[in-house]
Protein backbone atom coordinates (compact mmCIF):
# COMPACT_ATOMS: atom_id res chain seq x y z
CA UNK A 1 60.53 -13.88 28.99
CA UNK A 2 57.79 -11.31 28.73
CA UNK A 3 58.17 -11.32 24.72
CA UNK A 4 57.91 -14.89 24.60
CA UNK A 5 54.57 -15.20 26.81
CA UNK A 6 53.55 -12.20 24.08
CA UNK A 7 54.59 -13.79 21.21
CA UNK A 8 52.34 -17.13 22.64
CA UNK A 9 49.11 -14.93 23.67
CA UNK A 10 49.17 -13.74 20.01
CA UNK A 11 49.72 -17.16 18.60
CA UNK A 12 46.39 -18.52 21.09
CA UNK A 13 44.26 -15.66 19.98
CA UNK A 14 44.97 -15.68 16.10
CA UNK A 15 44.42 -19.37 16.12
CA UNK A 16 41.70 -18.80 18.25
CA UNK A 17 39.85 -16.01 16.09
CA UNK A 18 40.93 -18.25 12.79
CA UNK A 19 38.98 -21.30 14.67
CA UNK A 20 35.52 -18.62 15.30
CA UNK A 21 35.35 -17.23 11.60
CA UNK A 22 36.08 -20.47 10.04
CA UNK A 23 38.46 -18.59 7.45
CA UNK A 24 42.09 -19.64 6.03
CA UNK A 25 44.70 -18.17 7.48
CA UNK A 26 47.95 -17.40 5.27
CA UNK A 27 51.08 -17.80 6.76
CA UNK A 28 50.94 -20.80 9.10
CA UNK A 29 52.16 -19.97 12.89
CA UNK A 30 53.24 -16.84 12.17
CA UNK A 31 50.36 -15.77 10.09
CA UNK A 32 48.53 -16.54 13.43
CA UNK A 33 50.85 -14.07 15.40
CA UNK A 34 50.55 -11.63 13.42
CA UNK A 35 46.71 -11.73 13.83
CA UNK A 36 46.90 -12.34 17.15
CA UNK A 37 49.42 -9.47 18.03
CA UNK A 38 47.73 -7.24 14.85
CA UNK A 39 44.10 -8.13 16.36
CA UNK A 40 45.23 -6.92 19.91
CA UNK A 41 45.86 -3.51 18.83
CA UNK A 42 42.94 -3.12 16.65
CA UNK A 43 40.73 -4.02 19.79
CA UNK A 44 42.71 -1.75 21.79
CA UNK A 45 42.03 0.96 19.49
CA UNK A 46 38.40 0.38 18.53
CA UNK A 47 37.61 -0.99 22.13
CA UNK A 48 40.09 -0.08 24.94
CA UNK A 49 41.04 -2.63 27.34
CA UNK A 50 38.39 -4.30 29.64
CA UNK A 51 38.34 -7.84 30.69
CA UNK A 52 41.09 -9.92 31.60
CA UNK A 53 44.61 -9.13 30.77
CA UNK A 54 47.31 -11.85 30.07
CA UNK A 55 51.05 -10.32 28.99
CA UNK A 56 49.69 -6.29 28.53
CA UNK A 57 46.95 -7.79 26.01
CA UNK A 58 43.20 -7.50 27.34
CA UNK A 59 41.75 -10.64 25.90
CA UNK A 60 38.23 -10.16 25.01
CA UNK A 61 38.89 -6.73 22.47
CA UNK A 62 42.11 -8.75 21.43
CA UNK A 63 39.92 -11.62 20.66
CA UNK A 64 37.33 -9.21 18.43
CA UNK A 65 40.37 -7.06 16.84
CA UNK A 66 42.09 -10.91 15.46
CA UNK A 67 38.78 -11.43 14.49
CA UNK A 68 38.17 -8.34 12.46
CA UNK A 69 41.61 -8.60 11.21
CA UNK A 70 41.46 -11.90 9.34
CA UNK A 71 37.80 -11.11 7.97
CA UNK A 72 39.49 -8.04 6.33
CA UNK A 73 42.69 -9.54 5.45
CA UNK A 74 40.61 -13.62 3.94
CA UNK A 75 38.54 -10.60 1.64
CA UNK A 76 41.79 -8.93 0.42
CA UNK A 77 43.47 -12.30 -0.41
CA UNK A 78 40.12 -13.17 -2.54
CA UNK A 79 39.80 -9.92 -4.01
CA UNK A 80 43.81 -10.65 -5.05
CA UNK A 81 43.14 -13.89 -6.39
CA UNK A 82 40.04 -13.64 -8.74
């Protein structure tokens, strides 16, 4: 159950950080996931956890890492395509 309410919590924040940059996100559902899920550990790395927690992800550095992550990742997809 715990991998499920994980796997959701990544979908919420990659759609969610997809929604605040305004970019295209590759890879439909999934694509959002991975952001999500890839997003939580870059926050976790570059800022720890504070804030609220929902399934072992702290939400607000979660919510900056899925941001960072599709920034980075909508650049390398137009670097690819030019």
């Amino acid at each position: 159950m715990g991998l499920i309410v994980y796997l959701i919590v990544g979908g919420i924040l990659g759609w969610s950080a997809k929604f605040i940059i305004g970019e295209n996100m590759p890879g439909g559902i999934i694509g959002k996931i991975i952001a999500g899920i890839g997003g939580a550990w870059i926050g976790g790395e570059l800022l720890g956890t504070f804030g609220p927690s929902v399934a072992g992800i702290a939400i607000i550095p979660a919510l900056i890492g899925a941001i960072i992550f599709i920034f980075i990742l909508s650049l390398i997809m137009r670097s690819t395509r030019k």
